[in-house]
Protein backbone atom coordinates (compact mmCIF):
# COMPACT_ATOMS: atom_id res chain seq x y z
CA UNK A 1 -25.47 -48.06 -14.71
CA UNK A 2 -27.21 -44.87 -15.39
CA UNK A 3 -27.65 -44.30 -10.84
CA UNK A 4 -23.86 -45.29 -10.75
CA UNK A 5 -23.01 -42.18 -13.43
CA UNK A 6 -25.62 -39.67 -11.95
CA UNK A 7 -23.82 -40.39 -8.36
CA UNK A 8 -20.59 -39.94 -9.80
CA UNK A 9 -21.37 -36.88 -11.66
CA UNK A 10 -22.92 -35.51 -8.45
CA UNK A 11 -19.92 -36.11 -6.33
CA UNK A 12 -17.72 -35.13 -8.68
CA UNK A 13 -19.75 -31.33 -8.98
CA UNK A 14 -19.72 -31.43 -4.99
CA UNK A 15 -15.84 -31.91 -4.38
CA UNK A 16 -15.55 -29.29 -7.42
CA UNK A 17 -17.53 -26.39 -5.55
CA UNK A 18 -16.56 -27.53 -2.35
CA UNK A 19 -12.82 -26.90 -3.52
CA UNK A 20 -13.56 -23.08 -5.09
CA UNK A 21 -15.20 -22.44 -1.62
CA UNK A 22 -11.51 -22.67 -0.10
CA UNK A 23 -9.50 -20.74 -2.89
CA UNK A 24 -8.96 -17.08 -1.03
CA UNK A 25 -8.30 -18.84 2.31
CA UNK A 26 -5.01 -19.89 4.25
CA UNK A 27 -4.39 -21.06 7.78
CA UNK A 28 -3.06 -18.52 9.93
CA UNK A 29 -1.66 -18.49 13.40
CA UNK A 30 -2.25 -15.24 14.36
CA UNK A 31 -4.25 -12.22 12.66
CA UNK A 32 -6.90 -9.80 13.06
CA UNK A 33 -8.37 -6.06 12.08
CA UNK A 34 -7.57 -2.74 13.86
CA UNK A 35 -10.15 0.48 13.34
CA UNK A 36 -9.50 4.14 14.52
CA UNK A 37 -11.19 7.54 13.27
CA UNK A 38 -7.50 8.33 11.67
CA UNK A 39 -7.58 4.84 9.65
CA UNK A 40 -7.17 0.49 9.84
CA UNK A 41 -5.12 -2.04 9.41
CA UNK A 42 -5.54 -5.73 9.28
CA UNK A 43 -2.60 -7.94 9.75
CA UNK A 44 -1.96 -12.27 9.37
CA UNK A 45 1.28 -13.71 11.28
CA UNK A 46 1.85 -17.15 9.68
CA UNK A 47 1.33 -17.26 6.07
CA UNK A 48 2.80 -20.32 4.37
CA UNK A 49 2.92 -19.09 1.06
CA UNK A 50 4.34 -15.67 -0.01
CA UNK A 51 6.11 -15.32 -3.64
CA UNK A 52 7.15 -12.19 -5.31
CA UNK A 53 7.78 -11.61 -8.40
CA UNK A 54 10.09 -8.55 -9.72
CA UNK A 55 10.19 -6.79 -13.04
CA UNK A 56 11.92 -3.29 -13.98
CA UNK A 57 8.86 -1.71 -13.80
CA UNK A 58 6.60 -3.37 -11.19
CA UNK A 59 6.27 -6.21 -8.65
CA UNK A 60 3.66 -8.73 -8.09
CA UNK A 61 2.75 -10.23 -4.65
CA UNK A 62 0.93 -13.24 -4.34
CA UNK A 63 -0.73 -13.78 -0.84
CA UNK A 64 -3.85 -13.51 1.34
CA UNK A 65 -3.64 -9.79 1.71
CA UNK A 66 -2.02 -7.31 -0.65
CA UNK A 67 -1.39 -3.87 0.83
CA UNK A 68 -2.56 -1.44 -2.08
CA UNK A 69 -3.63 1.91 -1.17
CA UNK A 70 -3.23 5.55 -2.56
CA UNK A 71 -5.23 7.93 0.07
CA UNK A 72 -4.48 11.28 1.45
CA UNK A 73 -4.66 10.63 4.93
CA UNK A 74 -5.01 14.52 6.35
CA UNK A 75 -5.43 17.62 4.33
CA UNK A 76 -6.37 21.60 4.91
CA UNK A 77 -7.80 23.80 2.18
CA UNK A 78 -5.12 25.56 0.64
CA UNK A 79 -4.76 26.70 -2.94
CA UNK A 80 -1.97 23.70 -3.60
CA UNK A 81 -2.68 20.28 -5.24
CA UNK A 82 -0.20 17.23 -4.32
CA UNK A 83 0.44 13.94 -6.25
CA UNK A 84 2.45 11.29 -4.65
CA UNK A 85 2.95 8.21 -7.72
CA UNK A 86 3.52 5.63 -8.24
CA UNK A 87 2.53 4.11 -5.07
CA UNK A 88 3.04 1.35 -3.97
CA UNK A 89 6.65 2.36 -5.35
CA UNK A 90 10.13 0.48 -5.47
CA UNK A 91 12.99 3.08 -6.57
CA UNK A 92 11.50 6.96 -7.18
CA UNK A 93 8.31 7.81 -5.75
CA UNK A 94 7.41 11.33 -7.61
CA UNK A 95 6.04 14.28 -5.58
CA UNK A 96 4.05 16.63 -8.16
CA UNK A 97 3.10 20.07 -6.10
CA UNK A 98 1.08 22.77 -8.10
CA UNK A 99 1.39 26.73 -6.64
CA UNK A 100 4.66 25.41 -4.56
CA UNK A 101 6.01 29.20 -5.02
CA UNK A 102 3.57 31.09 -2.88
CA UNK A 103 4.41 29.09 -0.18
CA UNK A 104 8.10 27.44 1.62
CA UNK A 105 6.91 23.86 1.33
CA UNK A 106 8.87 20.85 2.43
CA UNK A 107 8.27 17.47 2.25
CA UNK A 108 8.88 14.74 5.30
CA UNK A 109 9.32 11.05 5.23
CA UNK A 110 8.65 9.08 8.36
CA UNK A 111 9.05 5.43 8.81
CA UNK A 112 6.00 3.65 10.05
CA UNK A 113 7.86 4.11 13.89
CA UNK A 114 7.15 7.88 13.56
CA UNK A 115 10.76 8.49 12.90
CA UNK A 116 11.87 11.08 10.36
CA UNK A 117 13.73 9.84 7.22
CA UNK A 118 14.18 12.88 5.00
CA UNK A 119 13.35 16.25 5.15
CA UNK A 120 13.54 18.72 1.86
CA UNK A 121 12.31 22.08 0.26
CA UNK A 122 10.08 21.44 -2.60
CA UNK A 123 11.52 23.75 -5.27
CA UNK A 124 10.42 22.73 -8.34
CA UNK A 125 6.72 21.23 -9.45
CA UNK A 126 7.70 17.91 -9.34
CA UNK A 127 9.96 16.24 -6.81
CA UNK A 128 11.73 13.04 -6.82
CA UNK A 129 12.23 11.37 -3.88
CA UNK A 130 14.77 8.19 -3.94
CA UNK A 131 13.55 5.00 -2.16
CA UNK A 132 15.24 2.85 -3.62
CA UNK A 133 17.14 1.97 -0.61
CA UNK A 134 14.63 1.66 2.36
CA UNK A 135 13.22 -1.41 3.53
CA UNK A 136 9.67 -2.78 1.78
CA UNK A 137 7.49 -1.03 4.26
CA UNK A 138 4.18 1.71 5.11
CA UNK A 139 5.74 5.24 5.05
CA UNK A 140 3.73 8.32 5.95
CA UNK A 141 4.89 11.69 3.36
CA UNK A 142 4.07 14.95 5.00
CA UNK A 143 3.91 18.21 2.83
CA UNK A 144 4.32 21.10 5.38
CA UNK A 145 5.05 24.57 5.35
CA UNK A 146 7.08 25.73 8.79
CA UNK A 147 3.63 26.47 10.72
CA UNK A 148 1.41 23.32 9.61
CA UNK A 149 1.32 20.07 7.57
CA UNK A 150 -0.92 20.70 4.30
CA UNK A 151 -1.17 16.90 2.77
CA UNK A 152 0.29 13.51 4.69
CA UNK A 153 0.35 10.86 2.19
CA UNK A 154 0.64 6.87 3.48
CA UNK A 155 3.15 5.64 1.19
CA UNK A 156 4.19 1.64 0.68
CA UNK A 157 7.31 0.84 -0.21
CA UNK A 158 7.94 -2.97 -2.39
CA UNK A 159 11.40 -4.28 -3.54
């Protein structure tokens, strides 16, 4: 009696562990990772499972990879300081620029295609910029002057 209980314990802690082993995984079709000097990107084509969940204030994605990144990408020493929040973002993405007035900044919004979105002066220290209507994607925010790009932001866009 006592064998039969030690075996069945002992399976039982095996199937357990074996299970946990699994618990980040999913079978893909198609996937794979992508490194340059100027940054990566790993993609999976087939997930099964994807659920998002929306409140007023944020969004929740529940998958194998989650996109969450806040990096300046490119940036020159200049006496300015730029914020981009919140990011990810879903309506109003916020632009804070310190010193903007010594110099004619503007920001630019480029899909992930390279192709310009929106271009504005920054004329106040913090800028709101509405994306509340593009599609849930990777942007790339430029601050530029008329002569050279000062900060490029990679911005991602959720519901």
């Amino acid at each position: 009696m006592k064998v039969k209980e030690i075996i069945s314990n002992t399976v039982f802690v095996l199937v357990f562990i074996q299970s946990m082993a699994f618990a980040q995984e999913t079978i893909l079709t198609s996937g794979g990772n992508n490194s340059t000097k100027s940054g990566s990107i790993s993609y999976s084509v087939g997930q099964a499972l994807y659920i998002t969940n929306s409140g007023t204030l944020a969004s929740v994605a529940q998958g194998v990879q989650q996109p969450f990144e806040i990096s300046v990408i490119q940036g020159k020493e200049v006496d300015i300081t730029c914020v981009a929040y919140p990011n990810p973002t879903i309506d109003i993405l916020k632009l804070n620029v310190d010193n903007f007035q010594f110099y004619t900044l503007y920001y630019q919004l480029y899909d992930i295609l390279g192709r310009l979105i929106e271009r504005k002066r920054i004329i106040s220290k913090e800028t709101l910029i509405t994306t509340k209507f593009l599609m849930q994607s990777t942007y790339v925010l430029k601050i530029a002057d008329n002569k050279k790009i000062f900060k490029t932001f990679k911005i991602i866009k959720n519901h």
